[in-house]
Protein backbone atom coordinates (compact mmCIF):
# COMPACT_ATOMS: atom_id res chain seq x y z
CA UNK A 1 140.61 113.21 83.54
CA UNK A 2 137.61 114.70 81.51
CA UNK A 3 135.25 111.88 82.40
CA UNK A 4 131.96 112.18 82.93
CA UNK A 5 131.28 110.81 86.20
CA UNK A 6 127.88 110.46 87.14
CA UNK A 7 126.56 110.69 90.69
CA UNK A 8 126.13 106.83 92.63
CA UNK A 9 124.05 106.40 95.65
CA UNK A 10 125.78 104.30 98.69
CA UNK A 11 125.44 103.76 101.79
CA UNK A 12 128.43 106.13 102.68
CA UNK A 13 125.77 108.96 101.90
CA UNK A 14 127.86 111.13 100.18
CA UNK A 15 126.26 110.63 96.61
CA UNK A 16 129.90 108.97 94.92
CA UNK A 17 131.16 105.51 94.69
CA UNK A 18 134.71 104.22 95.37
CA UNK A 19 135.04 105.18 91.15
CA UNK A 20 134.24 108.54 91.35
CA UNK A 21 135.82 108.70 94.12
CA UNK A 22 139.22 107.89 93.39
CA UNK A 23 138.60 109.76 89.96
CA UNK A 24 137.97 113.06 91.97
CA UNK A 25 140.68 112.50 94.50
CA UNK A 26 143.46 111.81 91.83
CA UNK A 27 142.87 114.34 89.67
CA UNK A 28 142.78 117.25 92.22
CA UNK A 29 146.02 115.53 93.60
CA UNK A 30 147.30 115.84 89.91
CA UNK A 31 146.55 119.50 90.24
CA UNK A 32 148.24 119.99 93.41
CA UNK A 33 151.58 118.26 92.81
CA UNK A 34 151.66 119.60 88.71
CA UNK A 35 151.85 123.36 90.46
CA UNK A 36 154.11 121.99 93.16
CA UNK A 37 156.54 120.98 90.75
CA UNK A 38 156.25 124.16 88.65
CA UNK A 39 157.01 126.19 91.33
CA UNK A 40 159.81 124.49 91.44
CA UNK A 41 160.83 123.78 87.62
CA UNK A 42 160.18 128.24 88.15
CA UNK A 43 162.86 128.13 90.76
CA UNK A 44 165.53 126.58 88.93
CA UNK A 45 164.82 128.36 86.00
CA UNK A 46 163.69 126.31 83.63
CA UNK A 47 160.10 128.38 83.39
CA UNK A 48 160.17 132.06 82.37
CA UNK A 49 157.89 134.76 82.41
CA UNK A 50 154.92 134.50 84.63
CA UNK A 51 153.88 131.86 86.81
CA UNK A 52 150.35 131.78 88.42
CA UNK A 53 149.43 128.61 90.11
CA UNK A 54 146.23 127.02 91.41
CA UNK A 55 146.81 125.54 94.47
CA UNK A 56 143.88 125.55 96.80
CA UNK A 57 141.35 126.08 94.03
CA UNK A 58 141.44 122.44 92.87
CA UNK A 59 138.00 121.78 94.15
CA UNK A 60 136.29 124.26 90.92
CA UNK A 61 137.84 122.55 88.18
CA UNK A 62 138.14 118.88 89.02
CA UNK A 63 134.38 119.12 90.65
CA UNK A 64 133.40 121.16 87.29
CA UNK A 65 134.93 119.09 84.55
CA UNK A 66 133.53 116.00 86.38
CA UNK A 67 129.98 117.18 85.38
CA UNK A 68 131.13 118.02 81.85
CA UNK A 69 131.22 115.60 78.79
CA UNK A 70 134.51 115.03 76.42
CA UNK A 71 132.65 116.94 73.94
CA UNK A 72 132.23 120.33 76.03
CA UNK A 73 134.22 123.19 75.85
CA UNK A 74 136.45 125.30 78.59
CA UNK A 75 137.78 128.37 78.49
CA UNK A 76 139.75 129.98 81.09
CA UNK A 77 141.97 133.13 81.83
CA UNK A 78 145.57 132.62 82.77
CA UNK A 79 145.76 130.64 86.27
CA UNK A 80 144.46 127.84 83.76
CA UNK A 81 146.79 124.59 84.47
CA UNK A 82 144.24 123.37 86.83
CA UNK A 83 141.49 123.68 84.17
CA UNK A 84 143.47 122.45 81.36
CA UNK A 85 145.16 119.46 83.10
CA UNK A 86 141.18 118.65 84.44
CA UNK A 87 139.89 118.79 80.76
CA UNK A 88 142.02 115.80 79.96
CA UNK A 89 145.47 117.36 78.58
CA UNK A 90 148.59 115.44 79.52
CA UNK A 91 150.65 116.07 82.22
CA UNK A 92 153.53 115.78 80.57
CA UNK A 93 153.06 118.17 77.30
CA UNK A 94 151.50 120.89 79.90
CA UNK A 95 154.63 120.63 81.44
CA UNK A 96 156.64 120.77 78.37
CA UNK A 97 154.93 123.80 77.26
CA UNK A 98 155.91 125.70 80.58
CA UNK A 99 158.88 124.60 79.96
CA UNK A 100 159.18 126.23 76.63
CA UNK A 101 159.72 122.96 74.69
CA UNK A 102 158.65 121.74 71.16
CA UNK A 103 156.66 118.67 72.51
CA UNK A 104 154.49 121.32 74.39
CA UNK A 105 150.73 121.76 73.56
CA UNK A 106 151.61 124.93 71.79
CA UNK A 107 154.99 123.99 70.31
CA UNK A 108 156.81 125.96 73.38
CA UNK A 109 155.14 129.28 72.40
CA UNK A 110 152.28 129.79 74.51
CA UNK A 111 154.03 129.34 77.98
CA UNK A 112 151.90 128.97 81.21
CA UNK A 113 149.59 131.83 80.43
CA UNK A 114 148.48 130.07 77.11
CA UNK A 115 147.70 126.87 76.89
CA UNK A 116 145.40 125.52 74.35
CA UNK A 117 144.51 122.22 73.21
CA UNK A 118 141.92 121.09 70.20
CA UNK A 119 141.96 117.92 71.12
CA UNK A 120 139.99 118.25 74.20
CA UNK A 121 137.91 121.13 73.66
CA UNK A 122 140.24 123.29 75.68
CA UNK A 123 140.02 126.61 74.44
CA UNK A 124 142.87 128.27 76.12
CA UNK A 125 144.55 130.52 78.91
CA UNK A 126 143.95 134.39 78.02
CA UNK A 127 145.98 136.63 79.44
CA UNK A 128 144.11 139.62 78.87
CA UNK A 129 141.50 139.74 82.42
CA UNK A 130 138.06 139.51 80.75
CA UNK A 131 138.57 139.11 77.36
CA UNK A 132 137.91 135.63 77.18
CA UNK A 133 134.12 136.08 78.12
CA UNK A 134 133.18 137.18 74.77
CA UNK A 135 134.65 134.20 73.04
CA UNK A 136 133.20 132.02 75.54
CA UNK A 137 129.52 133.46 74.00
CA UNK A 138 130.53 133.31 70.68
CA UNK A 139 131.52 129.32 71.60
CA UNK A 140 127.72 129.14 72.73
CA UNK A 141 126.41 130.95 69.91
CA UNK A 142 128.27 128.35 67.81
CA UNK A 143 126.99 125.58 69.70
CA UNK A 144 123.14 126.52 69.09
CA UNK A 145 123.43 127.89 65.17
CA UNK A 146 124.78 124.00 65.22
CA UNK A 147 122.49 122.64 67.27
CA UNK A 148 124.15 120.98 69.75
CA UNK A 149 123.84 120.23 72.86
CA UNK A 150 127.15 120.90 74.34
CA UNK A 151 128.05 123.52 77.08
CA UNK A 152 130.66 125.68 77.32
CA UNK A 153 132.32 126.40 81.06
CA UNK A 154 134.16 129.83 81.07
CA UNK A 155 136.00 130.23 84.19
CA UNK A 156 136.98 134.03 85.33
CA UNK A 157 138.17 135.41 88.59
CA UNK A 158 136.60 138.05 90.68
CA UNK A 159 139.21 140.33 89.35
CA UNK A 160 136.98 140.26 85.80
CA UNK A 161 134.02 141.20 86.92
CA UNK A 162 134.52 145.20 86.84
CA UNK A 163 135.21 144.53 83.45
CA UNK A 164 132.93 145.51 80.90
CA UNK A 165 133.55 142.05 78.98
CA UNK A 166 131.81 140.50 81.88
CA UNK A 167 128.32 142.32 81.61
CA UNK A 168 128.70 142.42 77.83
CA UNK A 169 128.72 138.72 77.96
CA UNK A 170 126.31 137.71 80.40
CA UNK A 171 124.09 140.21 78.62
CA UNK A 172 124.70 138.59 75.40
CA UNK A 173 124.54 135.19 76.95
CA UNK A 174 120.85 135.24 78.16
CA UNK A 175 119.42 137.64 75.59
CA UNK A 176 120.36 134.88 72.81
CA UNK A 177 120.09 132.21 75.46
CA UNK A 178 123.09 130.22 74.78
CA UNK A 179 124.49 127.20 76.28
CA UNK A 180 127.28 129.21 78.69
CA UNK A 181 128.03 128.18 82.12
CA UNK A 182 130.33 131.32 83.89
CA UNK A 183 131.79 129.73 86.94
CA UNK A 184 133.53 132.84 88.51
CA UNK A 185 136.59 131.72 90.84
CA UNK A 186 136.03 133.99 93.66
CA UNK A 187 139.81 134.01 95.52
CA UNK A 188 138.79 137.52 97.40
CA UNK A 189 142.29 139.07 95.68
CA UNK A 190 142.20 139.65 92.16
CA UNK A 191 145.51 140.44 91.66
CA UNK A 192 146.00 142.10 95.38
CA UNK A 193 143.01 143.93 95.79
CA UNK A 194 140.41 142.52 97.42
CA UNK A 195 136.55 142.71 96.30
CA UNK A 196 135.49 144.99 99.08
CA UNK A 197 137.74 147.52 97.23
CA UNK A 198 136.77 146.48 94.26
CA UNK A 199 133.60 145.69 93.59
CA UNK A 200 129.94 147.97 94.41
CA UNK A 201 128.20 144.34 94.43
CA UNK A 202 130.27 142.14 96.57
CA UNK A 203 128.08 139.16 96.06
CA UNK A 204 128.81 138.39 92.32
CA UNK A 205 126.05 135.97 91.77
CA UNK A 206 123.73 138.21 92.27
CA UNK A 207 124.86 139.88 89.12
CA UNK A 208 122.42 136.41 87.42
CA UNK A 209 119.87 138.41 88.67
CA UNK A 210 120.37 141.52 86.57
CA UNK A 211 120.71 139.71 83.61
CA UNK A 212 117.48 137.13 84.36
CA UNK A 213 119.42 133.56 84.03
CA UNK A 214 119.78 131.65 87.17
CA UNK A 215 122.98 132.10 89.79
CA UNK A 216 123.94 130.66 92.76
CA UNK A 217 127.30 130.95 95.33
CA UNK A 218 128.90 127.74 96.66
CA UNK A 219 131.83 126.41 98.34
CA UNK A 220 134.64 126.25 96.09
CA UNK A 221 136.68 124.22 98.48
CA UNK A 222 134.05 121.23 98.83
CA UNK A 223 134.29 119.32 95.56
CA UNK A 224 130.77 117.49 95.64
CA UNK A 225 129.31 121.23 96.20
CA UNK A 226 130.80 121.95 93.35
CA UNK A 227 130.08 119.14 91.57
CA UNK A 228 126.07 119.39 92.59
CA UNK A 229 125.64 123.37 91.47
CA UNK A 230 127.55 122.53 87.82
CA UNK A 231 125.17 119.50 87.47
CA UNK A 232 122.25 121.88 87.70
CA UNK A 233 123.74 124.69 85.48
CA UNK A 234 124.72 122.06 82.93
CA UNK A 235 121.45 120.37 82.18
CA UNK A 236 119.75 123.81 81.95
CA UNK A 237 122.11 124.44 79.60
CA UNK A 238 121.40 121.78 77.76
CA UNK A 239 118.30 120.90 77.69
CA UNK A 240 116.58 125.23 78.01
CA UNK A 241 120.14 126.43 76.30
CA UNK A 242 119.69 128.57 79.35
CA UNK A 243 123.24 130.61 80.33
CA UNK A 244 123.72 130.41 84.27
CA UNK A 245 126.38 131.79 86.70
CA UNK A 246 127.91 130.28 89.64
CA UNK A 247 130.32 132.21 92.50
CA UNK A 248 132.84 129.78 93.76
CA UNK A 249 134.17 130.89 96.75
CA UNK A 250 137.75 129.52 96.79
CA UNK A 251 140.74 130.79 98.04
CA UNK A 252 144.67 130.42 96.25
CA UNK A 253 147.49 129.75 99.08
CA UNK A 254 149.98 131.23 97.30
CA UNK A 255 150.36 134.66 95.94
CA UNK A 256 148.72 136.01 92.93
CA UNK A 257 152.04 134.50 90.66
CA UNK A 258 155.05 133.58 91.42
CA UNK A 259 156.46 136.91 91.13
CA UNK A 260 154.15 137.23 94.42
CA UNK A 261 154.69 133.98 96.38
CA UNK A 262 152.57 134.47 99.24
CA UNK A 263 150.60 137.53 98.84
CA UNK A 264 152.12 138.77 102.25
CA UNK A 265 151.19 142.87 101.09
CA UNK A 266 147.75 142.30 100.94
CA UNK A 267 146.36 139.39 102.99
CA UNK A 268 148.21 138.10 106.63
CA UNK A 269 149.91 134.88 107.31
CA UNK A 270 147.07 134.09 109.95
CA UNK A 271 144.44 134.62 107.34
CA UNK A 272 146.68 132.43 104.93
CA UNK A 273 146.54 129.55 107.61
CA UNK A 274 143.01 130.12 108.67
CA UNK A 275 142.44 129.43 104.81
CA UNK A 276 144.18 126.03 104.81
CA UNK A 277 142.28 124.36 106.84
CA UNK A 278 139.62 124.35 104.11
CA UNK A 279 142.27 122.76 102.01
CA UNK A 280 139.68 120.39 99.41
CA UNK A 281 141.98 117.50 98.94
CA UNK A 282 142.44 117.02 102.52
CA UNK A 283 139.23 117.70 103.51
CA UNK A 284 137.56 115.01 100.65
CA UNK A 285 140.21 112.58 101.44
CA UNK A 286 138.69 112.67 104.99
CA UNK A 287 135.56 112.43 104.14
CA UNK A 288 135.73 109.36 101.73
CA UNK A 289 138.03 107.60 104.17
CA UNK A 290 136.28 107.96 107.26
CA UNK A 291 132.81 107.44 104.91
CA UNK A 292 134.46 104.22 104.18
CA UNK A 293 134.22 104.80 99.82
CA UNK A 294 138.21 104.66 100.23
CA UNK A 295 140.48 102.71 102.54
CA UNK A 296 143.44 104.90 103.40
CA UNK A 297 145.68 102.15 101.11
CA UNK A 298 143.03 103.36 98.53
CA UNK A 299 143.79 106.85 99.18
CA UNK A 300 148.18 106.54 99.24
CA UNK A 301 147.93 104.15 96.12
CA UNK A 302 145.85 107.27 94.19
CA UNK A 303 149.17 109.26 95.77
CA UNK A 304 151.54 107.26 94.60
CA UNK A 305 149.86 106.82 91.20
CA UNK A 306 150.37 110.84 90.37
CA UNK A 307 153.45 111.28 92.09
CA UNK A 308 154.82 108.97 89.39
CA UNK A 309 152.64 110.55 86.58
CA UNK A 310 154.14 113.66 87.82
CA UNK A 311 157.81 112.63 87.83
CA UNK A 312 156.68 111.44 84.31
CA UNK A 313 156.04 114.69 83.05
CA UNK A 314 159.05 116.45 84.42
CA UNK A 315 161.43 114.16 83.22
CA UNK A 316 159.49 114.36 79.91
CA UNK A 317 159.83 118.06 79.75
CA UNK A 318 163.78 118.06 80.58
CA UNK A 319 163.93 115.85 77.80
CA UNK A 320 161.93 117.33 74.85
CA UNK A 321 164.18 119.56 72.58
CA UNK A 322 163.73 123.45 72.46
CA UNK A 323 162.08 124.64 69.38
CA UNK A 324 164.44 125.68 66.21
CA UNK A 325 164.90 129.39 65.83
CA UNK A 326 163.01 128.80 62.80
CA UNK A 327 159.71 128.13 64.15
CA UNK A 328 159.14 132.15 65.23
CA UNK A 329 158.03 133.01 61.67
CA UNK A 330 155.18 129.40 61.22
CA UNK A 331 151.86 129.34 63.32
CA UNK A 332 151.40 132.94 62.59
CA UNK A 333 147.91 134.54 61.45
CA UNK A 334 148.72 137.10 58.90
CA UNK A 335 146.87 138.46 55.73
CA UNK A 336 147.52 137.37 52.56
């Protein structure tokens, strides 16, 4: 993960090669069977707390990353495994952090609401809805004063965008014109209240508009739609420092966390089903077999590949040690 793959023409007409290809399919896979597993590492007990998975989003973050260098930056709230395990952390420390275990990104003491990690520019899970927005400007305002030409992705759900972080930042954001790409997640729910309800301004693109940087909606569910949209927001930021925002319409399949498994109060089963038949790993599998990019052995040997990776990083996570009692007082900011 957290390659930069490049558009290839072929004759299949869908703009990827049998590379990218593969690269796209196996890492939303990864996605998919990582929360799979949580869900059930959460059922056993071996994760506490709260649990909020990304299944059926997938598309947004592989699609996104895929556009993104090593050297950019992501930021994300707290349904953040997809985005961290598409930045390039591994597998198996994302799953020992969940766990709670020492080998974890954070040492066991961030849990599945806050994972971080330096070494590929992943700037964390926030629990806090919104409050992340800020930081991603301040990440852009670093990037400029530096001059750079790095972007940083800040991924929010439609359940931020009441929030006054939100306009603070995209006002912020193209008055200083910095180098910020806000990809909004738009699952419909929030936590269980959906944007209708919620929201004056239903169509949360047009909130670009407002604020004078460019914005645009597109399928969250179709990879190489999202893959096409963060192209163009990324080389504006690059090359104009110009701040855009993009409205992925995407949809989870389960509840809002695992404390919620199927959202059943606020959305119906047949809307739940309707849903999945949008499902983007099955629906870009399709497409790259029948295109001919993949061969269907192509496609089950990308399967196979992160099942195992997955096994890999449970196993690794049952075996890593909990942290000492000790460790509650180090890692801690304080005044001296």
């Amino acid at each position: 993960m957290a390659k930069t793959l490049t558009r290839s023409g072929t004759s299949s007409g869908l703009g990827v090669d049998a590379a990218v290809a593969r690269q796209l399919l196996g890492d939303m896979l990864l996605i998919r069977r990582f929360e799979e597993k949580a869900a059930e590492a959460y059922a056993l007990g071996k994760i506490g707390g709260f649990l909020h998975l990304y299944i059926g989003e997938e598309a947004v973050a592989v699609g996104t990353t895929s556009m993104l260098r090593p050297d950019d930056y992501a930021i994300s709230a707290y349904r953040e495994h997809g985005h961290c395990l598409a930045k390039g952390s591994d597998p198996k420390r994302v799953m020992a952090e969940l766990f709670g275990r020492r080998d974890g990104l954070s040492k066991g003491k961030g849990g599945s609401m806050h994972l971080f990690d330096k070494g590929t520019n992943f700037l964390g899970g926030h629990a806090i809805v919104g409050a992340h927005l800020p930081i991603a400007v301040g990440v852009g305002f670093a990037i400029k004063y530096r001059g750079g030409d790095q972007v940083i992705v800040c991924y929010f759900g439609d359940g931020a965008v009441p929030e006054g972080e939100f306009h603070e930042a995209m006002n912020l954001a193209a008055l200083w014109k910095l180098p910020v790409l806000f990809l909004c997640e738009n699952n419909r729910y929030a936590m269980g209240t959906s944007t209708d309800r919620a929201l004056a301004q239903t169509e949360i693109w047009k909130f670009a508009e407002t604020y004078g940087v460019p914005g645009e909606r597109v399928d969250g569910m179709d990879v190489l739609a999202i893959r096409d949209a963060v192209g163009r927001a990324v080389a504006r930021a690059r090359t104009e420092k110009t701040p855009s925002l993009i409205e992925a319409d995407t949809y989870r399949f389960r509840g809002h966390s695992m404390r919620d498994p199927a959202g059943a109060v606020y959305r119906t089963r047949e809307e739940v089903e309707r849903e999945k038949l949008r499902d983007p790993i099955v629906l870009f599998r399709e497409k790259v077999v029948s295109a001919g990019v993949l061969s269907e052995a192509d496609a089950r040997a990308v399967e196979k590949d992160v099942n195992d990776r997955i096994d890999e990083a449970v196993a690794y996570a049952d075996a890593s040690p909990e942290p000492p009692g000790e460790w509650l007082f180090t890692d801690i900011y304080k005044e001296s």
